[in-house]
Protein backbone atom coordinates (compact mmCIF):
# COMPACT_ATOMS: atom_id res chain seq x y z
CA UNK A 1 100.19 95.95 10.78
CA UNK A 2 100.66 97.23 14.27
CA UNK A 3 103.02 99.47 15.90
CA UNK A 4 103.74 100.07 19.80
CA UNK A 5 104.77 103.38 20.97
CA UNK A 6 106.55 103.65 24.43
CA UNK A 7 105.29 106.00 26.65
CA UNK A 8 107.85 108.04 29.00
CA UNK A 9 108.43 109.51 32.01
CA UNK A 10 110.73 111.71 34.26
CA UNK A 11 114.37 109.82 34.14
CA UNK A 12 114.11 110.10 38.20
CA UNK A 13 110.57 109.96 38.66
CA UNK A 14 110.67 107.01 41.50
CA UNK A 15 112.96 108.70 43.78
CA UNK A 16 110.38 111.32 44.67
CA UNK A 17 109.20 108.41 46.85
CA UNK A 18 111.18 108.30 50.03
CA UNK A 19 110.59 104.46 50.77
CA UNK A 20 112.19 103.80 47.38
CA UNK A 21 114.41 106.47 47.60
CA UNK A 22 115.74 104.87 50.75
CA UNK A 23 116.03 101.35 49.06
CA UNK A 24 117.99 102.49 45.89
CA UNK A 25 120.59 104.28 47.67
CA UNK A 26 121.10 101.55 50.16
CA UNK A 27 121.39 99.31 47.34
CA UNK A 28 123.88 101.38 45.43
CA UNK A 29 126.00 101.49 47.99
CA UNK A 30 125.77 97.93 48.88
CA UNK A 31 126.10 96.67 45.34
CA UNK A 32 129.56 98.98 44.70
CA UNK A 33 130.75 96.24 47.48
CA UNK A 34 129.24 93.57 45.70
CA UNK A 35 131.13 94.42 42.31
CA UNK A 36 134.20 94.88 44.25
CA UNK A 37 133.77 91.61 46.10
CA UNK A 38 133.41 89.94 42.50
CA UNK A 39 136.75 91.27 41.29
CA UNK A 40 138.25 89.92 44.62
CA UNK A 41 137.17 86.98 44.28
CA UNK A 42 138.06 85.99 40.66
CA UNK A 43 141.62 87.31 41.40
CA UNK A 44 141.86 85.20 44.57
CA UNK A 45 140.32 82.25 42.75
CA UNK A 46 142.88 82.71 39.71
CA UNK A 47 145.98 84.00 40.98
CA UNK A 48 146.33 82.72 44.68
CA UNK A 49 144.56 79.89 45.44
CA UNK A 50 145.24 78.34 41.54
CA UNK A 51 147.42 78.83 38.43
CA UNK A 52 144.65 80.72 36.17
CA UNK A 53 142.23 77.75 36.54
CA UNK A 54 138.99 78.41 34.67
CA UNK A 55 137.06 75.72 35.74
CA UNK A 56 137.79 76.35 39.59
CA UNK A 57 136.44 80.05 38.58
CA UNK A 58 133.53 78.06 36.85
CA UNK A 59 132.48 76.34 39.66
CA UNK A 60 132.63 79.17 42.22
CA UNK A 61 130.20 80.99 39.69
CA UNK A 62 128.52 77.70 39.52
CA UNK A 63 127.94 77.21 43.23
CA UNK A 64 126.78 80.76 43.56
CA UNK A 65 123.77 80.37 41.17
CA UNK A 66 122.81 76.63 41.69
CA UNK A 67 120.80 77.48 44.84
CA UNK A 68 118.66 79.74 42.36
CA UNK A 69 117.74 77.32 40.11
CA UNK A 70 116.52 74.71 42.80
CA UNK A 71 114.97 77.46 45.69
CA UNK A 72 114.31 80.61 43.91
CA UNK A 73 110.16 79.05 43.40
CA UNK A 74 110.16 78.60 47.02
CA UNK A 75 111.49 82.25 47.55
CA UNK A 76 109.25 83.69 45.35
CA UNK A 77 106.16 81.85 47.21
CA UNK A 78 107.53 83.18 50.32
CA UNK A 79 108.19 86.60 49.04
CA UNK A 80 104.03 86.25 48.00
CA UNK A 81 103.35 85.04 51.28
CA UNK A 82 105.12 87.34 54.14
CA UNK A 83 106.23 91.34 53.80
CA UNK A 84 109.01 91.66 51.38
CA UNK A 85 110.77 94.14 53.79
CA UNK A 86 111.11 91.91 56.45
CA UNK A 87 112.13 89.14 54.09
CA UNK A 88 115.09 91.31 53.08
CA UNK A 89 116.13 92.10 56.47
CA UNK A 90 116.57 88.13 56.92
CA UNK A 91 118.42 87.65 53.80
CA UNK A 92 120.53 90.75 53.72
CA UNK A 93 121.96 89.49 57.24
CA UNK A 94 122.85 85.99 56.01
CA UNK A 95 124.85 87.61 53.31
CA UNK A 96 126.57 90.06 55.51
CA UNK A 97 127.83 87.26 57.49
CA UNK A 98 129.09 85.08 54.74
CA UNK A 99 130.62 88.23 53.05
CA UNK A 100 132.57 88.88 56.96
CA UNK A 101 133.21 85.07 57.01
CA UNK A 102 134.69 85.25 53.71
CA UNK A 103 137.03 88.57 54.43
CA UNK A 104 138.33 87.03 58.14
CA UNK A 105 139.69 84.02 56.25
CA UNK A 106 141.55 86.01 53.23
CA UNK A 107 142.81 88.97 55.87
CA UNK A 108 143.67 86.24 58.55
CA UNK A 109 145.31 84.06 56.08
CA UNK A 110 143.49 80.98 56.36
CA UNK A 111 141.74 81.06 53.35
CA UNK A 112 141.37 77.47 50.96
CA UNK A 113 139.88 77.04 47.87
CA UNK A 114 136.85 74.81 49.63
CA UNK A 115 136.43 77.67 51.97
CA UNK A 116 135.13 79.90 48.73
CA UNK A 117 133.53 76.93 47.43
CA UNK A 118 131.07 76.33 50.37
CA UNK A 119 130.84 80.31 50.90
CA UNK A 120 129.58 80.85 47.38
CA UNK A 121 127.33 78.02 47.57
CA UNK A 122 125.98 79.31 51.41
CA UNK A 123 125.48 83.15 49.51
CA UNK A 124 123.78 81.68 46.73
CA UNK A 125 120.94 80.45 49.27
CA UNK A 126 120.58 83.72 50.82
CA UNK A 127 120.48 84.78 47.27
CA UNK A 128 118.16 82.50 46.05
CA UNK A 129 115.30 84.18 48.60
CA UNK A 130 116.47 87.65 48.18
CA UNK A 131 116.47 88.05 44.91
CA UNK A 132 112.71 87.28 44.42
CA UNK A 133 111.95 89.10 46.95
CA UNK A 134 113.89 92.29 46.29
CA UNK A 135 112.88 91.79 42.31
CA UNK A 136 108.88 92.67 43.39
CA UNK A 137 109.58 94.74 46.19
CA UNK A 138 110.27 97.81 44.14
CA UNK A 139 106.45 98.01 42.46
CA UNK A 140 105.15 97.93 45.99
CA UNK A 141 107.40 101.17 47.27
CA UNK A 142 105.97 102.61 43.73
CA UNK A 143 102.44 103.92 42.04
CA UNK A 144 102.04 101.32 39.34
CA UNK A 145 102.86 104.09 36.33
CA UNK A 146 106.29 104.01 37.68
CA UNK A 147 107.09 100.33 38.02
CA UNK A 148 109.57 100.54 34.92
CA UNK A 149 110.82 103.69 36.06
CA UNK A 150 111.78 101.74 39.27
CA UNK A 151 113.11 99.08 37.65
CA UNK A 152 115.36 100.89 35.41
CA UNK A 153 116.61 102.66 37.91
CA UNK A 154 117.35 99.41 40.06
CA UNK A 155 119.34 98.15 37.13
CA UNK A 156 121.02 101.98 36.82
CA UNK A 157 122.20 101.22 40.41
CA UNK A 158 123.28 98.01 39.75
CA UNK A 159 125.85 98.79 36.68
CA UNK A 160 126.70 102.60 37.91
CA UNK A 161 128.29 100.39 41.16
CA UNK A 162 129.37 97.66 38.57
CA UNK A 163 131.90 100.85 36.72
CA UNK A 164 132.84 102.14 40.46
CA UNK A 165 133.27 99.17 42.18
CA UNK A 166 135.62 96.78 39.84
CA UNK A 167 137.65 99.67 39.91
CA UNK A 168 138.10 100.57 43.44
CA UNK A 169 138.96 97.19 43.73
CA UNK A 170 141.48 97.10 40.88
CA UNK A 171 143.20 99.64 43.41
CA UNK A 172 142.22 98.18 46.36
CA UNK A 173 144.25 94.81 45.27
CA UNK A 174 147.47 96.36 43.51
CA UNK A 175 147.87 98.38 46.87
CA UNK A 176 147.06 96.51 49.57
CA UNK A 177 145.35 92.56 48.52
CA UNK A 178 142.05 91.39 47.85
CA UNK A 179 141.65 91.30 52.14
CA UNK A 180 140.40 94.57 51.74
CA UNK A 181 137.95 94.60 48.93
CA UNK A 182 136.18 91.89 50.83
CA UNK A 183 136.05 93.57 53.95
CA UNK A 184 134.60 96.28 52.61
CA UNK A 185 131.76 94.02 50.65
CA UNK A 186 130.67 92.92 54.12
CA UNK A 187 130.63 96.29 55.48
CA UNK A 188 128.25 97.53 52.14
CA UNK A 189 125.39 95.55 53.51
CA UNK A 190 125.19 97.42 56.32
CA UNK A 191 123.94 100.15 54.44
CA UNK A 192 120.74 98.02 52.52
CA UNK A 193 119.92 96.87 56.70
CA UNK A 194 119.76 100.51 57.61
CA UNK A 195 117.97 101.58 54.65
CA UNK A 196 115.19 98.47 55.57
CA UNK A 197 114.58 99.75 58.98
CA UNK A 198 114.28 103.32 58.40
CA UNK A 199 111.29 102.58 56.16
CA UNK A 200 107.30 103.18 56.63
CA UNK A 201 105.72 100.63 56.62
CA UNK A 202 102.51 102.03 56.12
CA UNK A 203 103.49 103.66 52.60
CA UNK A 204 104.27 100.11 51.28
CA UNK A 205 101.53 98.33 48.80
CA UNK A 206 100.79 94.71 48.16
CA UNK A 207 99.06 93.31 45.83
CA UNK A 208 95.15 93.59 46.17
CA UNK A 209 92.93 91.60 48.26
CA UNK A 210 96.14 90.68 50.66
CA UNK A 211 99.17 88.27 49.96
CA UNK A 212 98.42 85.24 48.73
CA UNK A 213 98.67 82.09 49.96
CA UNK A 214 99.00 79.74 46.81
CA UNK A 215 102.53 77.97 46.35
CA UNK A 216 105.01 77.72 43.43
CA UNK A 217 102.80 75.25 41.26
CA UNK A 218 100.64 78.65 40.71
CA UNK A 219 102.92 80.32 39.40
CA UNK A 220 104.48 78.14 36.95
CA UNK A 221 100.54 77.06 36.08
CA UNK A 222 100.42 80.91 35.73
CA UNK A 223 103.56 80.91 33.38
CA UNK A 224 102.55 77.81 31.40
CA UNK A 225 99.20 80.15 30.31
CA UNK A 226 101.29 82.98 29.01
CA UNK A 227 103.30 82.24 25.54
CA UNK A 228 104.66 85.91 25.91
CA UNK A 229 106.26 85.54 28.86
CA UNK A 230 107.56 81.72 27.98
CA UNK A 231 109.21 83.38 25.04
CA UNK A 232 110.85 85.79 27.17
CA UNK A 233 112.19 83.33 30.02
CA UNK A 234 113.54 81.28 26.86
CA UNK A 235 115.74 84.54 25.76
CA UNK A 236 116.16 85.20 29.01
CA UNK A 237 117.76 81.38 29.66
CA UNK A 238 119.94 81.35 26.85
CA UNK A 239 121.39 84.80 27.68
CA UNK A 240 122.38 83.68 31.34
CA UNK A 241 123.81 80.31 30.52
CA UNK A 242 126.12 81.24 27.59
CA UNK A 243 126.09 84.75 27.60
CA UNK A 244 126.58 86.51 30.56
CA UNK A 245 130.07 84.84 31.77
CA UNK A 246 131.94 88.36 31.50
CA UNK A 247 133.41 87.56 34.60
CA UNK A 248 134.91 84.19 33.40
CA UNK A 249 135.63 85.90 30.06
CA UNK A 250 137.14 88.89 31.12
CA UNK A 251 139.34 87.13 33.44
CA UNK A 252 140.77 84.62 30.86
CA UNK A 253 141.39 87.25 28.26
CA UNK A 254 142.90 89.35 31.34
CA UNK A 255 145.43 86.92 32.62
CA UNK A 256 145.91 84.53 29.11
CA UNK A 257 145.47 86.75 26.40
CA UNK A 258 146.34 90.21 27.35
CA UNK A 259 148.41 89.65 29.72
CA UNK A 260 147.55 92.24 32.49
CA UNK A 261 147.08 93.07 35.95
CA UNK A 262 144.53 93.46 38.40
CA UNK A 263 144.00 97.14 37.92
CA UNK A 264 143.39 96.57 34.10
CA UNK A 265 141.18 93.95 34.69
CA UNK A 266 139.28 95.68 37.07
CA UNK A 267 138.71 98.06 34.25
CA UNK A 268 137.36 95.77 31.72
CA UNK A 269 134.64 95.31 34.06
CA UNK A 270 134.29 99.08 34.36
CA UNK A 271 133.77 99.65 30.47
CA UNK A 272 131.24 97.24 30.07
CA UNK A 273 129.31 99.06 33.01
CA UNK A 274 129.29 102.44 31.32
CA UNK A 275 127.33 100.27 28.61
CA UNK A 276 125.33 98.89 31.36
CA UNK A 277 124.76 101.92 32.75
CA UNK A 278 123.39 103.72 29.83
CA UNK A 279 121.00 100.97 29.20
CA UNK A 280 119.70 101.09 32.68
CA UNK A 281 118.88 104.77 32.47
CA UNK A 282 117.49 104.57 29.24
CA UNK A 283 115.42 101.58 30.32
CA UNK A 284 114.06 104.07 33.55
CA UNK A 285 112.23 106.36 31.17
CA UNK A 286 110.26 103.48 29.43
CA UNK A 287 106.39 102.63 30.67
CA UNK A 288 105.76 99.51 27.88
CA UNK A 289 108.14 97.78 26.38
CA UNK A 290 107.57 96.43 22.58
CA UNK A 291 108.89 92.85 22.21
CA UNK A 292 110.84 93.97 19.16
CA UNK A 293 112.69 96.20 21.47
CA UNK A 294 113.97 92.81 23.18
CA UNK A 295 115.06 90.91 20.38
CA UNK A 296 116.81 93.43 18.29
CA UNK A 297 118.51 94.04 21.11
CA UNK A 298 119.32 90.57 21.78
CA UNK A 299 120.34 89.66 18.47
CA UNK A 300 122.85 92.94 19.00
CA UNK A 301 124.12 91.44 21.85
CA UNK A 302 124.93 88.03 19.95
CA UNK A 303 126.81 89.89 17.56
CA UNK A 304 129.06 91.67 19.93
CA UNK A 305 130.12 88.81 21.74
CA UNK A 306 131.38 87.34 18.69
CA UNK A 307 133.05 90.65 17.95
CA UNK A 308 134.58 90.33 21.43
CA UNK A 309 136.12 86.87 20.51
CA UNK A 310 137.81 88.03 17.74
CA UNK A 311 139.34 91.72 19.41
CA UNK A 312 142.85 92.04 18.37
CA UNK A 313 144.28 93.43 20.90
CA UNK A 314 143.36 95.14 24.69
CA UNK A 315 142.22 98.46 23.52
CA UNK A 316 139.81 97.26 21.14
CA UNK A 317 138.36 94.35 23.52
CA UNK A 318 137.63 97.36 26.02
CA UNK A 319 135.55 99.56 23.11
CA UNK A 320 133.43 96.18 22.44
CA UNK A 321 133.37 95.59 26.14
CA UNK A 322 130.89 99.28 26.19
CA UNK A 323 128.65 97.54 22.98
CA UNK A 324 128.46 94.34 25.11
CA UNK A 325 127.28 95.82 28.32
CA UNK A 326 124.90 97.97 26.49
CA UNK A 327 122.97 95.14 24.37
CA UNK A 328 123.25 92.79 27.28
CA UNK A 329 121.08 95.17 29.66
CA UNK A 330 119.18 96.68 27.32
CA UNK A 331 117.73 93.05 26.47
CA UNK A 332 117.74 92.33 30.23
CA UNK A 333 116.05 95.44 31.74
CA UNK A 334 113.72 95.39 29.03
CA UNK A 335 112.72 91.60 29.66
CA UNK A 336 112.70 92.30 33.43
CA UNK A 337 110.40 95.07 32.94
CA UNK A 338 107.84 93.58 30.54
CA UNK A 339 107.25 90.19 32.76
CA UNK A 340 107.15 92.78 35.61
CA UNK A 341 104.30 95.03 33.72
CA UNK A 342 102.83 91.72 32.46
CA UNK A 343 102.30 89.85 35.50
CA UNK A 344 99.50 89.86 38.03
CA UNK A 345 100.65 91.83 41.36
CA UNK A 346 99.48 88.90 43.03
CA UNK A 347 101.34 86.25 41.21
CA UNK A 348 104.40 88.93 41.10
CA UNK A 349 106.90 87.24 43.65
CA UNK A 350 106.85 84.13 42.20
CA UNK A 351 106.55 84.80 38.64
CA UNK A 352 109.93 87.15 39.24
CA UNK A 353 111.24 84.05 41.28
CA UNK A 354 110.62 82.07 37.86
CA UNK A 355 112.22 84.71 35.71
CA UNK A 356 115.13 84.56 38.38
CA UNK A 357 115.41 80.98 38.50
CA UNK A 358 115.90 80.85 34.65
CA UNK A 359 117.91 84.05 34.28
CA UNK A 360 120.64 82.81 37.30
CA UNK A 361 119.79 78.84 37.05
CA UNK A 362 121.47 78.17 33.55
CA UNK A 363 124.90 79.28 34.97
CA UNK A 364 125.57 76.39 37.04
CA UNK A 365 125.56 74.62 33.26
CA UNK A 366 126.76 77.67 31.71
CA UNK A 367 129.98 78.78 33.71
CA UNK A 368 131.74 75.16 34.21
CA UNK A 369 131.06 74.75 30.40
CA UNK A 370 132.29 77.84 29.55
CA UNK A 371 135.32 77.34 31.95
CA UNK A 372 135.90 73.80 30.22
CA UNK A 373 135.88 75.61 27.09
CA UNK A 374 138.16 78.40 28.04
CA UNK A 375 140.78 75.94 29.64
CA UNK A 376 140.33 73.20 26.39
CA UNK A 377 140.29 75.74 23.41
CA UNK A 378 141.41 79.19 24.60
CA UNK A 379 139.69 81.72 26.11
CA UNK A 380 138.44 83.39 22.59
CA UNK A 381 135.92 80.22 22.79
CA UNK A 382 133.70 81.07 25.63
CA UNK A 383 132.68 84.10 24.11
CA UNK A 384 132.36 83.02 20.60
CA UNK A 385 130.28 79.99 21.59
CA UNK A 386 128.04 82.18 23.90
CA UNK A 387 127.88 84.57 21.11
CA UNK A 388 126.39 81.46 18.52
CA UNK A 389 124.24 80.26 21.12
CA UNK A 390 122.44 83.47 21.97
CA UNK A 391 121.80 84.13 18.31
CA UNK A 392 120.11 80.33 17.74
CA UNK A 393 117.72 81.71 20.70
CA UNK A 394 117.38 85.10 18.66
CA UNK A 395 116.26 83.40 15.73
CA UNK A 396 114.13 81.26 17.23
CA UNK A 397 112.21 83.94 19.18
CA UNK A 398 112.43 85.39 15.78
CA UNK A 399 110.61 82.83 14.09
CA UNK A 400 108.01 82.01 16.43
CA UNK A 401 106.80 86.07 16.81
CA UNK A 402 107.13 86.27 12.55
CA UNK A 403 104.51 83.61 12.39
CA UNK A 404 102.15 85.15 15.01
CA UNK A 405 99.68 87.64 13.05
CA UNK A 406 100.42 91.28 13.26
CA UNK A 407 103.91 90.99 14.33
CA UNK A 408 106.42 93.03 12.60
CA UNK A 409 110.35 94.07 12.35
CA UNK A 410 110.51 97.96 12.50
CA UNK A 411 111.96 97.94 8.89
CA UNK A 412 109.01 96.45 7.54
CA UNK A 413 106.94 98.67 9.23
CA UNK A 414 108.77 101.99 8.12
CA UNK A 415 108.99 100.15 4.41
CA UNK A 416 104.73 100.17 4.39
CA UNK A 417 104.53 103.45 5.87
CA UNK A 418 106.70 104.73 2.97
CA UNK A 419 104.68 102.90 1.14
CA UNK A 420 101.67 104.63 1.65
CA UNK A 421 102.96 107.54 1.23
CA UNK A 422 103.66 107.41 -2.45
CA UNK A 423 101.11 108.60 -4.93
CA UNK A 424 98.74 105.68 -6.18
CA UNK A 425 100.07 106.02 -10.02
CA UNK A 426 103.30 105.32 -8.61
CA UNK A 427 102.44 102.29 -6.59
């Protein structure tokens, strides 16, 4: 029998370090345009440029994540090979000028459905080198102690934008358009540039004995010899392709089902980021991570998307909308963490770059399918069929770790323990 206990730390322990400190607040502000730009986008996609099409939604998704599957290796390599802050500053400029493109065609009127079609695809390259390279920058602003601090707090700043932002832009579209949301996503970045350049250098770590020079078939030879990280890329794969297509979702049930406006929708996305939220702060005070902690918490999340499918009525989608965001990053900031804690600094980049790939690559399957779903059977569909998928992963991941010797559920553990507490004559 074995048990893992997690040790913690301060909630805001990484922001005592200024380089860090620096990089999370440019980020939150940049990622409250992000969310915004999201809700813009769907409602442009949905209401102006088609008659509540899922699968044109799909494919925008789509488009955005393909470059991840097919380049994310090659940005991890190069996020290994070259300083990660200067990385950034390339990529966070690329997507500051596809965000401005993007907001001068909506504002000027000249906006087609290609146009968002090639834009998503051109920000999904930027993102597929950022992303790897902003995933393992955080342990190098960071003593190593704190790298899961860091990285719940990354994913804090991530979902505290996602409840600000998809309201602002609720707002921001019943007032005035979805012009304005954009415009204001292209500005955000400005704030992640000035964050990069006010940094020291000199406080920043990389991994020891230099940066390496080896290329993407080291790291997936580096993957290949770790089962427990396979197992968690699997989890991790099933979750992105067919069960993290809130957007699609929550768009469908906003516009078909429920029948509501932008400002509602823009809270649906809200609620499931107080979920999000939670998770990501509870995440920040964890130094290990058990893997029990990451499938209970995935099968949790299997069970609320079903629950989701079935939601009478508005109110009671938006209370399982808060259970859904917080078993959906619980599993996901836990998995980040543990390949993050697991992985040689050296191999970091591109082992994140993997995780990435798999994470972000399934939804160019993923979010047409679900779309095709959504427009053939109802909306209802896409989240019950991502609900039954994610729980055949759960039980797989389930049975594989039940066979491995001294693997156990927490039940079974506090059964034994109770166990040996009784008195032998009543054993």
């Amino acid at each position: 029998m074995s048990t893992v206990t997690a040790e913690r730390v301060p909630l805001f322990s990484s922001l005592a370090v200024r380089n860090y400190r620096l990089f999370w607040v440019g980020g939150f502000i940049s990622n409250i345009g992000t969310w915004m730009a999201r809700i813009a986008q769907d409602w442009l996609v949905l209401t102006i440029l088609t008659n509540n099409s899922a699968i044109a939604l799909g494919i925008v998704t789509g488009l955005q994540f393909l470059p991840t599957a097919v380049l994310s290796p090659w940005g991890g390599s190069l996020a290994d090979r070259f300083p990660k802050r200067k990385v950034l500053l390339l990529t966070q400029s690329a997507l500051l000028l596809t965000a401005t493109l993007l907001a001068v065609l909506v504002l000027g009127g000249w906006v087609s459905l290609w146009h968002v079609y090639a834009l998503a695809l051109l920000q999904g390259i930027a993102a597929a080198f950022d992303t790897p390279a902003r995933q393992a920058f955080a342990p190098e602003m960071v003593p190593a102690r704190l790298i899961g601090n860091s990285v719940g707090l990354n994913i804090s700043s991530f979902h505290g934008a996602r409840l600000i932002g998809p309201a602002v832009a609720g707002l921001s579209i019943a007032a005035w358009g979805v012009g304005p949301s954009l415009a204001l996503n292209a500005a955000s970045f400005f704030a992640v540039l000035l964050a990069l350049v006010a940094m020291n250098p000199a406080e920043l770590t990389s991994a020891p004995g230099g940066r390496s020079s080896g290329g993407v078939r080291d790291g997936l030879r580096y993957v290949r010899r770790r089962p427990d990280i396979m197992l968690v890329m699997f989890l991790v794969f099933m979750i992105g392709t067919f069960g993290m297509n809130f957007q699609i979702a929550n768009a469908l049930m906003a516009t078909s089902v429920f029948g509501v406006g932008a400002q509602e929708f823009g809270y649906m996305s809200s609620v499931a980021a107080i979920g999000s939220l939670i998770a990501g702060l509870v995440a920040a005070g964890r130094t290990r991570v058990p893997m029990r902690l990451i499938v209970s918490a995935a099968a949790a999340f299997s069970l609320s998307l079903v629950a989701l499918a079935l939601a009478p009525n508005f109110y009671t989608y938006l209370v399982l909308l808060f259970f859904a965001g917080l078993t959906s990053l619980t599993t996901l900031a836990a998995a980040n963490a543990s390949v993050q804690l697991a992985t040689d600094p050296a191999m970091r980049g591109r082992v994140m770059a993997l995780y990435m790939a798999i994470f972000l690559g399934g939804t160019p399957i993923g979010s047409p399918l679900m779309g095709w779903i959504g427009d053939a059977w109802g909306p209802r569909w896409t989240l019950a069929v991502g609900g039954v998928a994610c729980a055949i992963a759960v039980v797989v991941a389930m049975v594989y770790l039940l066979r491995r010797r001294g693997w156990e559920w927490p039940w079974r553990i506090a059964r034994d323990q109770a166990y040996v507490a009784l008195p032998e004559d009543v054993r």
